[in-house]
PDB file of N, CA and C in Angstrom:
ATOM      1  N   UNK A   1       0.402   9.974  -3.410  1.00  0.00           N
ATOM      2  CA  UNK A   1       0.712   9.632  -4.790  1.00  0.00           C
ATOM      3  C   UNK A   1      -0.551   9.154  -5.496  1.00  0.00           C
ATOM      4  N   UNK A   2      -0.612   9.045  -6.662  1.00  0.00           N
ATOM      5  CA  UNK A   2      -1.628   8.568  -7.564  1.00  0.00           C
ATOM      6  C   UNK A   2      -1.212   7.571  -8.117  1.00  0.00           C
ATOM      7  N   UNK A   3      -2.346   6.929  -9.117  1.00  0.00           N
ATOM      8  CA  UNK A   3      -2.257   5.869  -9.582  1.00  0.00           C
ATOM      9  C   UNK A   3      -1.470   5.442 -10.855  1.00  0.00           C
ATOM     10  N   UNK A   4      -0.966   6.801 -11.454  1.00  0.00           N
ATOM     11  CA  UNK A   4      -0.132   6.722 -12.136  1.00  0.00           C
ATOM     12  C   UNK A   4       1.183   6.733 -11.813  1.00  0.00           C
ATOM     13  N   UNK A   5       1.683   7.609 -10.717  1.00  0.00           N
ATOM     14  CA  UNK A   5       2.377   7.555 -10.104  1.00  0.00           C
ATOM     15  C   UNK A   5       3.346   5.993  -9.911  1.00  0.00           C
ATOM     16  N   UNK A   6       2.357   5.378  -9.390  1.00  0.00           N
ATOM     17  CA  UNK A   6       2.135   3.959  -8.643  1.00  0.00           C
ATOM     18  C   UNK A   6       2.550   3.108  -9.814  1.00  0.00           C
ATOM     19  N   UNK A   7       2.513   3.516 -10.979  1.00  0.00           N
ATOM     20  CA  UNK A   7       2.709   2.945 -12.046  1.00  0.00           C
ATOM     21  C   UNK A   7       3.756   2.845 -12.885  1.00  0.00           C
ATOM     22  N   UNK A   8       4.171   4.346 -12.179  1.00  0.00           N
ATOM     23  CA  UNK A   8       5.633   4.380 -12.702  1.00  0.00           C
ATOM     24  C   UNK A   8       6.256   3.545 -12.318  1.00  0.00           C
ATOM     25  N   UNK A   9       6.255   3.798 -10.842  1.00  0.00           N
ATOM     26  CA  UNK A   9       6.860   2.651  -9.934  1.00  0.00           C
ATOM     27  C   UNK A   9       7.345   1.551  -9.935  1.00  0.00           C
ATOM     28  N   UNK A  10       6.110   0.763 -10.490  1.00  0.00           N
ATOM     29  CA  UNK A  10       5.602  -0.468 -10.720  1.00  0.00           C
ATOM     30  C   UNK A  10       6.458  -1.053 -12.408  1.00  0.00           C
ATOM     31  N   UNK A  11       6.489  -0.009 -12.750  1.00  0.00           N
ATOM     32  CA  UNK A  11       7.598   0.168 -14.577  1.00  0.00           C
ATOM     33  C   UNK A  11       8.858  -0.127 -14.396  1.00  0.00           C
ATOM     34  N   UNK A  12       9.394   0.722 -13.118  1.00  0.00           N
ATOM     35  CA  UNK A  12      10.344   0.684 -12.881  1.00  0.00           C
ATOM     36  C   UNK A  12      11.489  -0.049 -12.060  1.00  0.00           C
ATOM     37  N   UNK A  13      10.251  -1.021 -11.538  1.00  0.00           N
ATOM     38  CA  UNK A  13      10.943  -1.825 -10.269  1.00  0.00           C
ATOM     39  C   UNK A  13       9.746  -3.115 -10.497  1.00  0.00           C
ATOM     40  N   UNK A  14       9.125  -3.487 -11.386  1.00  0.00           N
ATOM     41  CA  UNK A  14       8.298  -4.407 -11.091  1.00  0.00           C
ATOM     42  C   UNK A  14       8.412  -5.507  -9.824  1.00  0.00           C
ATOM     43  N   UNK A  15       9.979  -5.936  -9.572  1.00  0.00           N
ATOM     44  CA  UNK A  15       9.316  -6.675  -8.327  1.00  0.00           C
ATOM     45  C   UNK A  15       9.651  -5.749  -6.798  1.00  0.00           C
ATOM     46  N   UNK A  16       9.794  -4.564  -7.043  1.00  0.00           N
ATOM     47  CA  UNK A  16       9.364  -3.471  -5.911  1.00  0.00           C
ATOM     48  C   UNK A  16       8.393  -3.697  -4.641  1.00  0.00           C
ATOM     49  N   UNK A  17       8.314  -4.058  -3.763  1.00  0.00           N
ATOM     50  CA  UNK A  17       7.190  -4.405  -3.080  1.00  0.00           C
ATOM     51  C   UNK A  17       6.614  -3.253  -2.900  1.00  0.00           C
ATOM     52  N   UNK A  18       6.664  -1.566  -2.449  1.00  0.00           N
ATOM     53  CA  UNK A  18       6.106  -0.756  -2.701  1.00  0.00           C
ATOM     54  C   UNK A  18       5.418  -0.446  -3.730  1.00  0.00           C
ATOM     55  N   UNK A  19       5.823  -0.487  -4.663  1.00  0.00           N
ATOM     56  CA  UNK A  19       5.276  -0.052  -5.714  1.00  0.00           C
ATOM     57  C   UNK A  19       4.162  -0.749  -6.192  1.00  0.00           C
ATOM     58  N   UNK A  20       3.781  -1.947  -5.545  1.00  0.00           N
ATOM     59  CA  UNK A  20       2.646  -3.348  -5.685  1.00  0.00           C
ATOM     60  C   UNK A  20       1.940  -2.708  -4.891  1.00  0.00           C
ATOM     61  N   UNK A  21       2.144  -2.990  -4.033  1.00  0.00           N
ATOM     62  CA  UNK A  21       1.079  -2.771  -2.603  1.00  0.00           C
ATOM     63  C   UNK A  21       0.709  -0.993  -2.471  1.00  0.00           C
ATOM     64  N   UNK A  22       1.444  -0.181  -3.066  1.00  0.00           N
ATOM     65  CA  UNK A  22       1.190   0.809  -3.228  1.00  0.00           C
ATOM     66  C   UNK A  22      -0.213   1.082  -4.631  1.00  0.00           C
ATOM     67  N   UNK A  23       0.052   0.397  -5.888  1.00  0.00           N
ATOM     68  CA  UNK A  23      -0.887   0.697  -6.584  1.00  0.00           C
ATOM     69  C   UNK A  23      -1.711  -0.359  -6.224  1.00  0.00           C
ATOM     70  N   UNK A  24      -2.004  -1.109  -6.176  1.00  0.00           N
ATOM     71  CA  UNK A  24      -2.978  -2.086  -5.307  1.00  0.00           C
ATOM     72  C   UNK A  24      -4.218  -1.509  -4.547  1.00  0.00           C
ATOM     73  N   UNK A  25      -3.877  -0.589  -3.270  1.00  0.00           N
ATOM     74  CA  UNK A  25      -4.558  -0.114  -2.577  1.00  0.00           C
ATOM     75  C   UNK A  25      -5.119   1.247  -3.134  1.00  0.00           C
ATOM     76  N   UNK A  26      -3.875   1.690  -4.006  1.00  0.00           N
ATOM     77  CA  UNK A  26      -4.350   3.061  -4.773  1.00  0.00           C
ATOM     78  C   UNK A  26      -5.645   3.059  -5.448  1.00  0.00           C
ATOM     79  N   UNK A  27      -5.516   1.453  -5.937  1.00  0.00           N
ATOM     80  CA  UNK A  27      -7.221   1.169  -7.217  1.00  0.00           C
ATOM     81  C   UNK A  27      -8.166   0.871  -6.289  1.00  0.00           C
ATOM     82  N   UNK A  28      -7.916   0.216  -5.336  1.00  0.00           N
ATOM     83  CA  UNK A  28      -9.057  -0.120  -4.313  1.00  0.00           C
ATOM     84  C   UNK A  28      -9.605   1.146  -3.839  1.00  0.00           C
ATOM     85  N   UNK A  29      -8.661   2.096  -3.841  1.00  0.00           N
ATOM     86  CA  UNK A  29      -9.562   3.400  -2.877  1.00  0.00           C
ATOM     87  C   UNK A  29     -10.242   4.188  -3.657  1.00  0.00           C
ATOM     88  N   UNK A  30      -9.867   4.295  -5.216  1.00  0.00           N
ATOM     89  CA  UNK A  30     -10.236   4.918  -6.345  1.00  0.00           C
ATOM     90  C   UNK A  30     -10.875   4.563  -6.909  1.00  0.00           C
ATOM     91  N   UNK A  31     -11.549   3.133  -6.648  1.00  0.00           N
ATOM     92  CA  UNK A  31     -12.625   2.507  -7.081  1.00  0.00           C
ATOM     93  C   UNK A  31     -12.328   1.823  -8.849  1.00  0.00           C
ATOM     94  N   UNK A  32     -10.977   1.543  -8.888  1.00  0.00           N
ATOM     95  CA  UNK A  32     -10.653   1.437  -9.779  1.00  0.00           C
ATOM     96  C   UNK A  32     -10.787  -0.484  -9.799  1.00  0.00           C
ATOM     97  N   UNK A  33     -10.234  -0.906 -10.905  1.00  0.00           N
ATOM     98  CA  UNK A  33     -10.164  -2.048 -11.445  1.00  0.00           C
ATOM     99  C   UNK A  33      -9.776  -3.112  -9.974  1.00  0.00           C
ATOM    100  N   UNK A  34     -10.831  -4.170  -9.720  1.00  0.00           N
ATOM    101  CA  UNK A  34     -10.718  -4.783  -8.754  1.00  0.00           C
ATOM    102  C   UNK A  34      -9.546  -5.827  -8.798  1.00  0.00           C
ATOM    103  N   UNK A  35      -9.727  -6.638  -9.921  1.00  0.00           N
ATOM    104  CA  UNK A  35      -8.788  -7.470 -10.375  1.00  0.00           C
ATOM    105  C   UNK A  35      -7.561  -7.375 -10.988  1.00  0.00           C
ATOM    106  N   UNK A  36      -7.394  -5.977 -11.182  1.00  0.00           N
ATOM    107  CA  UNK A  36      -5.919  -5.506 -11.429  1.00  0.00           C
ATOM    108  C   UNK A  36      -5.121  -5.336 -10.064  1.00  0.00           C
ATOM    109  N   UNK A  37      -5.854  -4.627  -9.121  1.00  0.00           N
ATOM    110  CA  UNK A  37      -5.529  -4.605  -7.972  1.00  0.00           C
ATOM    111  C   UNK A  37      -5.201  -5.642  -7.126  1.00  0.00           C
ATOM    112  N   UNK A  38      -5.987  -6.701  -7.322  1.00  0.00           N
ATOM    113  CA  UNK A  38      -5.438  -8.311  -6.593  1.00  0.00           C
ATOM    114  C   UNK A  38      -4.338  -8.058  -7.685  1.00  0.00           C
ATOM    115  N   UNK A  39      -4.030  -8.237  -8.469  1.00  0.00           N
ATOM    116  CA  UNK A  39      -2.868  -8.630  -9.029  1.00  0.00           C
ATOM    117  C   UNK A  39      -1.477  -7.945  -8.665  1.00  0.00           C
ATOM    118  N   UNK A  40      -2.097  -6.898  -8.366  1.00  0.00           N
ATOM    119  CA  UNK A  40      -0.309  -6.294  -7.353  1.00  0.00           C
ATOM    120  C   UNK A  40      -0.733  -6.581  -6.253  1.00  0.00           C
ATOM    121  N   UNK A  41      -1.389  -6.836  -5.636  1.00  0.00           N
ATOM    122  CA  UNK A  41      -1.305  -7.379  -4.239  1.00  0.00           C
ATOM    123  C   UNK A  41      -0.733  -8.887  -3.811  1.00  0.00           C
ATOM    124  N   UNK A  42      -1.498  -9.412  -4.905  1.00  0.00           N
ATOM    125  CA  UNK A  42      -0.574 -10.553  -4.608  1.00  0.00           C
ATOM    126  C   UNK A  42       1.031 -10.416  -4.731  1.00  0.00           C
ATOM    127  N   UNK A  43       1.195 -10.007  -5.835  1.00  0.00           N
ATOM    128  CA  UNK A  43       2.886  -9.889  -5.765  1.00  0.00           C
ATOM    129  C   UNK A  43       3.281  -9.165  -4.206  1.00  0.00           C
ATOM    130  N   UNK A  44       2.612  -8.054  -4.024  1.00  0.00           N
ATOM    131  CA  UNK A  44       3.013  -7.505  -2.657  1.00  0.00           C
ATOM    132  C   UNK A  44       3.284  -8.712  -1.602  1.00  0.00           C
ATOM    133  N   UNK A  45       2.049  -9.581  -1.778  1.00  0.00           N
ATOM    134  CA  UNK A  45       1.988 -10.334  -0.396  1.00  0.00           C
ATOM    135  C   UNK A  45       3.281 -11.355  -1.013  1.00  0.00           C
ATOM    136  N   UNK A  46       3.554 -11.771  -1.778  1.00  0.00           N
ATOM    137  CA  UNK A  46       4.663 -13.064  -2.115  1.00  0.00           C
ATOM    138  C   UNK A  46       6.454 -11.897  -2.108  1.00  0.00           C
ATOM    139  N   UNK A  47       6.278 -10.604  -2.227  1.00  0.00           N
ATOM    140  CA  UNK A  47       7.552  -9.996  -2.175  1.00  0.00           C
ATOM    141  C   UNK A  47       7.873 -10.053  -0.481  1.00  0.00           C
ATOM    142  N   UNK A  48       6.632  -9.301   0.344  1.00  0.00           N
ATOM    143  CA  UNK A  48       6.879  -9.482   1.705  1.00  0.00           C
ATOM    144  C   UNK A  48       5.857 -10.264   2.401  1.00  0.00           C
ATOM    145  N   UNK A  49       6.004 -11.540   2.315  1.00  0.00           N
ATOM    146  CA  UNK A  49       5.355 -12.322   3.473  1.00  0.00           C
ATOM    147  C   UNK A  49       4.803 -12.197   4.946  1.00  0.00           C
ATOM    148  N   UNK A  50       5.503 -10.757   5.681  1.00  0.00           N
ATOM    149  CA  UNK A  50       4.928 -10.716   6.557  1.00  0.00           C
ATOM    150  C   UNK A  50       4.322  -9.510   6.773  1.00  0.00           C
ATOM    151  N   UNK A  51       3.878  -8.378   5.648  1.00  0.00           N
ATOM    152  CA  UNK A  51       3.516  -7.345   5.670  1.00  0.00           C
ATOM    153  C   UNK A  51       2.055  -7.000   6.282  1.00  0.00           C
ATOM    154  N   UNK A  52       1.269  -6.955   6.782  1.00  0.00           N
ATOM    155  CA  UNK A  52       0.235  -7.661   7.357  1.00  0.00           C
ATOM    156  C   UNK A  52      -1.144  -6.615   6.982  1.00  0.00           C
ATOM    157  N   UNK A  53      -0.636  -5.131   6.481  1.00  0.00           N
ATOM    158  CA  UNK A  53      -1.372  -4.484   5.533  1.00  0.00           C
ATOM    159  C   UNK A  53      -1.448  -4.861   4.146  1.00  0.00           C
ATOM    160  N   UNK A  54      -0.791  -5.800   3.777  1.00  0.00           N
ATOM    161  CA  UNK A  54      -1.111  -6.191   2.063  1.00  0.00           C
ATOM    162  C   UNK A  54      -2.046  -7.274   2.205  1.00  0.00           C
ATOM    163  N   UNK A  55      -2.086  -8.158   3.110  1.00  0.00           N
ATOM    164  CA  UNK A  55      -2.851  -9.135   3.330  1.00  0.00           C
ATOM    165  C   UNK A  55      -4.280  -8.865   3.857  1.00  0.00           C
ATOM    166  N   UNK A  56      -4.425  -7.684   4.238  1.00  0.00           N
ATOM    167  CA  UNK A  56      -5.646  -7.702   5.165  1.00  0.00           C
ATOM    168  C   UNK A  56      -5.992  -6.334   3.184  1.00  0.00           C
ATOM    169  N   UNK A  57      -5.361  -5.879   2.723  1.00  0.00           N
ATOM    170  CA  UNK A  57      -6.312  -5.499   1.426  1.00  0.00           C
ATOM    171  C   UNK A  57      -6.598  -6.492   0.388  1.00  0.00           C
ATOM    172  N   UNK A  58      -5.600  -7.350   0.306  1.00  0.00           N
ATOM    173  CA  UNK A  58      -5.659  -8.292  -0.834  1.00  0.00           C
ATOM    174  C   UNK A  58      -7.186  -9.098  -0.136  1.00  0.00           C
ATOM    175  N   UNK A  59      -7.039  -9.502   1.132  1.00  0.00           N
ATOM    176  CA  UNK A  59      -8.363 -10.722   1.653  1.00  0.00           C
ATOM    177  C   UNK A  59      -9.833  -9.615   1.133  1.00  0.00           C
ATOM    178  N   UNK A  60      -9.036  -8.218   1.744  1.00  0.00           N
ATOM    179  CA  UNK A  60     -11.037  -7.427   1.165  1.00  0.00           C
ATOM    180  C   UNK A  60     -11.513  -7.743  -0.058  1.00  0.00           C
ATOM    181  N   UNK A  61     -10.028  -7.102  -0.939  1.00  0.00           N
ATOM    182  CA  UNK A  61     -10.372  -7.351  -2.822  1.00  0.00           C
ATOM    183  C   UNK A  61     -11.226  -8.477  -2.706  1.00  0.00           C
ATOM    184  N   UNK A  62     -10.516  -9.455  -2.723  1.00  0.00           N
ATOM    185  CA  UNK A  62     -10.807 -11.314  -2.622  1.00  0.00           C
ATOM    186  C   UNK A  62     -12.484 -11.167  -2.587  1.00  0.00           C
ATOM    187  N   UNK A  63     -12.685 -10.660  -0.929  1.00  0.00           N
ATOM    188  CA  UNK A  63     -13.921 -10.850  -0.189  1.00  0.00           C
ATOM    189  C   UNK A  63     -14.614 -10.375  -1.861  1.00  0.00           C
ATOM    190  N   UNK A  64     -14.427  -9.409  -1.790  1.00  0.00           N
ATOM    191  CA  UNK A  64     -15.746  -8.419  -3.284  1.00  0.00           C
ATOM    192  C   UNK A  64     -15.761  -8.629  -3.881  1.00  0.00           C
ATOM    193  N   UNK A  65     -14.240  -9.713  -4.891  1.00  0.00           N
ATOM    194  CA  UNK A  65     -14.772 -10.567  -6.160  1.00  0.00           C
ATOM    195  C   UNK A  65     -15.414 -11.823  -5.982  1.00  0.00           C
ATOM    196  N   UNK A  66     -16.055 -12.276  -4.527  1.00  0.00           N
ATOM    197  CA  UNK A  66     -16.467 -13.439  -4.094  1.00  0.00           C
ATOM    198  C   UNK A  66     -15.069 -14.509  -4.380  1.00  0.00           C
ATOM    199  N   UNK A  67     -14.199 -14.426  -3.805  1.00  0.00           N
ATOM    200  CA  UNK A  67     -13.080 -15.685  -4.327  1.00  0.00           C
ATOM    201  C   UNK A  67     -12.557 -15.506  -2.349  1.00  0.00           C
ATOM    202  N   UNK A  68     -13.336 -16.220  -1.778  1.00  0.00           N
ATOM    203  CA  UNK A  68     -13.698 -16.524  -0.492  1.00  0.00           C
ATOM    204  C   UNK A  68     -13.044 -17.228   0.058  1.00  0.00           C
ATOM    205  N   UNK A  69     -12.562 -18.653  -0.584  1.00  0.00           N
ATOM    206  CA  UNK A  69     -11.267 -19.504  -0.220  1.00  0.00           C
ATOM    207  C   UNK A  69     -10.084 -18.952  -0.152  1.00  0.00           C
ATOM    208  N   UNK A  70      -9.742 -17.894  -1.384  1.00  0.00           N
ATOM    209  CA  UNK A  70      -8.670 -17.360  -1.124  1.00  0.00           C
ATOM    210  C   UNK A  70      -8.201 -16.413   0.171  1.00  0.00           C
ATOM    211  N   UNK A  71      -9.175 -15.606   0.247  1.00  0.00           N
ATOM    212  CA  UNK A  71      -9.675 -15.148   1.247  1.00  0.00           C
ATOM    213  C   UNK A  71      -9.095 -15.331   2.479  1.00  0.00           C
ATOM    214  N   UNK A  72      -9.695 -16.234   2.350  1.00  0.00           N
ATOM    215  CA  UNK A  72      -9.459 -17.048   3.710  1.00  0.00           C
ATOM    216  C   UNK A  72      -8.147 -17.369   4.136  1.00  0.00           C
ATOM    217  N   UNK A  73      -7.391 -17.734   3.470  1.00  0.00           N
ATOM    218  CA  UNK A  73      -5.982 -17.946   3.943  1.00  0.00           C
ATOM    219  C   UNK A  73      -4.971 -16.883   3.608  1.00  0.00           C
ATOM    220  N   UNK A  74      -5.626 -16.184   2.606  1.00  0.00           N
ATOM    221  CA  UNK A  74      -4.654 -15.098   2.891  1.00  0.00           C
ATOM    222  C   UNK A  74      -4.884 -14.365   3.836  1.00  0.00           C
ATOM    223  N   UNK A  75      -6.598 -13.828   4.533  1.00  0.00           N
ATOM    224  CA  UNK A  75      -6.014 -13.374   5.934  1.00  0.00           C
ATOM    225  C   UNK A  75      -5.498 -13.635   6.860  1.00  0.00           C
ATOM    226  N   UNK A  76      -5.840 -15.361   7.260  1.00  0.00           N
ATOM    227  CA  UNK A  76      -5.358 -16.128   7.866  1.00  0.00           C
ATOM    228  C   UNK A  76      -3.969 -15.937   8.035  1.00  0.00           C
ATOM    229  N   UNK A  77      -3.143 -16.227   6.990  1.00  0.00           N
ATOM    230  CA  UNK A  77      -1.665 -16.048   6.833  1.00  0.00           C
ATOM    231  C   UNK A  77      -1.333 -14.194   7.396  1.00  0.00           C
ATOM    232  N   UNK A  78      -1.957 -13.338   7.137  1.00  0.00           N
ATOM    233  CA  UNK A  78      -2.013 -11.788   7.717  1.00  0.00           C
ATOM    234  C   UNK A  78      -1.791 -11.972   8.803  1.00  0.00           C
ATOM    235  N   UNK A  79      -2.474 -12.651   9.689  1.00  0.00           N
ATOM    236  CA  UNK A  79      -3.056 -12.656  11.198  1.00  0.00           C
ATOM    237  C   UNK A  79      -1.754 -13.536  11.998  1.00  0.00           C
ATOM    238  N   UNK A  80      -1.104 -15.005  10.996  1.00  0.00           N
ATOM    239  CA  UNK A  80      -0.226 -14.907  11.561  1.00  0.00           C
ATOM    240  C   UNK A  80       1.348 -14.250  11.566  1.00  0.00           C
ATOM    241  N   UNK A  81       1.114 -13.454  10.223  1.00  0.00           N
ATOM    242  CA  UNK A  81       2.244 -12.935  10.736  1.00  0.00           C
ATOM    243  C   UNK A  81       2.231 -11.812  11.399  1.00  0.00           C
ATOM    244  N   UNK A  82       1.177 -11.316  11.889  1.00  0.00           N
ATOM    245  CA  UNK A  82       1.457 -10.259  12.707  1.00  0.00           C
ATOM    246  C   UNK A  82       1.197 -10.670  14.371  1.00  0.00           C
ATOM    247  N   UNK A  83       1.209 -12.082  14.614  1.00  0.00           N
ATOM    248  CA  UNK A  83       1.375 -12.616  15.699  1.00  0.00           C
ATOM    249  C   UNK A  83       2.457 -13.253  16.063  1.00  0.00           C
ATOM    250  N   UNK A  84       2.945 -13.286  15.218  1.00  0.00           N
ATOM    251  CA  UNK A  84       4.353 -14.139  14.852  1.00  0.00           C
ATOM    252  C   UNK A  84       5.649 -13.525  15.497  1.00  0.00           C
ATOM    253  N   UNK A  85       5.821 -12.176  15.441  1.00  0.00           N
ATOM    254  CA  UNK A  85       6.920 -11.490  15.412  1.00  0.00           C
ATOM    255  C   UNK A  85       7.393 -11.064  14.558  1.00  0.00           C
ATOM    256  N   UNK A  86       7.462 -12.044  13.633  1.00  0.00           N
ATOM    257  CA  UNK A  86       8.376 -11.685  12.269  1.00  0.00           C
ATOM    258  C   UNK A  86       7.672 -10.099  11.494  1.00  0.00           C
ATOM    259  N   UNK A  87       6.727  -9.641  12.302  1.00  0.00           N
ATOM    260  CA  UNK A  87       6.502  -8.447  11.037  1.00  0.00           C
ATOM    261  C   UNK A  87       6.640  -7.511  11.990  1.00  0.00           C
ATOM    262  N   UNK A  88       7.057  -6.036  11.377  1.00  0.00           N
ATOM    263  CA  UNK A  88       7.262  -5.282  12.188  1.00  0.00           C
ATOM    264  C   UNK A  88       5.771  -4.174  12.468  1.00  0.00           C
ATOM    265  N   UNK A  89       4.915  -4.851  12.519  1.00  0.00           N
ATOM    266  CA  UNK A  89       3.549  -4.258  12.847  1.00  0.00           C
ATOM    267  C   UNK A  89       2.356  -4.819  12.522  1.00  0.00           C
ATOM    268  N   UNK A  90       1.367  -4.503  12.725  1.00  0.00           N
ATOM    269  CA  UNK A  90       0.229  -5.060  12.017  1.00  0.00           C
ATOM    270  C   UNK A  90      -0.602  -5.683  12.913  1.00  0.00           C
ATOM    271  N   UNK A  91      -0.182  -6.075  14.158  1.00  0.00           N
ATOM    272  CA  UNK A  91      -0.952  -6.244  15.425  1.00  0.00           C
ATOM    273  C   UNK A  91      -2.686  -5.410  15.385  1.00  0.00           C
ATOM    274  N   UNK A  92      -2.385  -4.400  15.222  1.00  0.00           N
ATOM    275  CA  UNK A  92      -3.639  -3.362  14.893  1.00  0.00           C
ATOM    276  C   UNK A  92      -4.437  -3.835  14.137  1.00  0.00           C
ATOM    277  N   UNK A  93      -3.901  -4.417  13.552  1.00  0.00           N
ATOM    278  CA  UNK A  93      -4.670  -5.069  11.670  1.00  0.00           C
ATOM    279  C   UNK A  93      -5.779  -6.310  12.284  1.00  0.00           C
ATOM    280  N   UNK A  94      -5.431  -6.934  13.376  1.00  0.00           N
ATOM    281  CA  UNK A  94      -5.698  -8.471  13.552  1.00  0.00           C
ATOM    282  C   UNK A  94      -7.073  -8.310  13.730  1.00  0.00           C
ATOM    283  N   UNK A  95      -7.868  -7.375  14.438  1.00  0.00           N
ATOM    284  CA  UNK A  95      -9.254  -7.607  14.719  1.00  0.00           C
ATOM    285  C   UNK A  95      -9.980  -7.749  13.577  1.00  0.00           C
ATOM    286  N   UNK A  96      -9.723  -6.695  12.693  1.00  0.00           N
ATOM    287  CA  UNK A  96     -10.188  -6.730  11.756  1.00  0.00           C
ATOM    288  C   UNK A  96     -10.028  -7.710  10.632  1.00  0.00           C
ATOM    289  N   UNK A  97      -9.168  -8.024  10.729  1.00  0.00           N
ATOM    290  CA  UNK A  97      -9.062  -9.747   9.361  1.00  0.00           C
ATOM    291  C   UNK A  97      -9.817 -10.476  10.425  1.00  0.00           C
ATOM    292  N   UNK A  98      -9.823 -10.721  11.441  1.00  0.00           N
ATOM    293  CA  UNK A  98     -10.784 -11.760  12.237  1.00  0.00           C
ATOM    294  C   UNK A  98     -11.986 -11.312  12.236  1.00  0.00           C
ATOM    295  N   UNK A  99     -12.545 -10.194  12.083  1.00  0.00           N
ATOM    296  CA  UNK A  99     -14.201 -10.159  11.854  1.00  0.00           C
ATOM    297  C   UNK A  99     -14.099 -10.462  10.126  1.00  0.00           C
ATOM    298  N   UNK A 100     -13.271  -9.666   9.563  1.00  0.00           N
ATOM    299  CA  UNK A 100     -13.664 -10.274   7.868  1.00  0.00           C
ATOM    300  C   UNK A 100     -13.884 -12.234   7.736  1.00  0.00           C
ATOM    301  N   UNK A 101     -12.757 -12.546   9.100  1.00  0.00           N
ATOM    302  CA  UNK A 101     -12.687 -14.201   8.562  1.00  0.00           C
ATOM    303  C   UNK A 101     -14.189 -15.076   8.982  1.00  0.00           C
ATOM    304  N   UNK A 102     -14.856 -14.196  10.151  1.00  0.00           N
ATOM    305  CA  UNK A 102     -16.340 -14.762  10.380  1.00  0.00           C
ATOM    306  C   UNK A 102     -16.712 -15.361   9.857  1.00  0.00           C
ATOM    307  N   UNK A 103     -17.843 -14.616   8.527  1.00  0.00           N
ATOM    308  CA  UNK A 103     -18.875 -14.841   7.704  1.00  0.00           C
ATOM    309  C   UNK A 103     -18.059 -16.171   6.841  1.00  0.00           C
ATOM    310  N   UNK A 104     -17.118 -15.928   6.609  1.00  0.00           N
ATOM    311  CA  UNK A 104     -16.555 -16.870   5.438  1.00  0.00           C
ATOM    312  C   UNK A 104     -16.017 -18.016   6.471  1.00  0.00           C
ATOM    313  N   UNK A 105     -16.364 -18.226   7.504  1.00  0.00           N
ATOM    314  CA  UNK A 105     -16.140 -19.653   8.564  1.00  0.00           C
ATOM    315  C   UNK A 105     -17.131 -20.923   7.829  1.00  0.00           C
TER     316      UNK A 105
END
């Protein structure tokens, strides 16, 4: 899908958790608007709390607008819910929010 697409979506269901986390990542890959993109991500991450792919894009966004604190606990919070149980995946995800959480230690 595209980013308009994503938009329909997003028209049509605003608190949709797909349709967030879907255009979210859509702008990130398209090199589109950074801070529009945190902005459906966050909703993504507050619709599903334990989704553990919205958290590990929202912490990158974060990382590249330098907003580093945030960062930080939102991967943090990624990492545990995909240790947790409560999510149904995202285990895969964990190395990687733990090398992003390094530098920002």
């Amino acid at each position: 899908m595209d980013v308009a697409a994503f938009r329909k979506m997003v028209e049509k269901n605003p608190n949709g958790f797909l349709g967030r986390y879907g255009l979210g990542t859509k702008l990130i890959q398209e090199g589109g608007d950074l801070n529009e993109a945190v902005e459906h991500l966050r909703v993504a991450v507050q619709l599903d709390p334990v989704h553990v792919a919205s958290h590990l894009a929202l912490g990158q966004a974060l990382i590249v607008l330098g907003q580093t604190d945030e960062a930080k606990g939102v991967l943090q919070s990624g990492i545990d819910a995909a240790l947790s149980g409560r999510s149904s995946g995202g285990v895969d995800l964990v190395p990687e929010m733990k090398r992003l959480l390094q530098p920002l230690a």
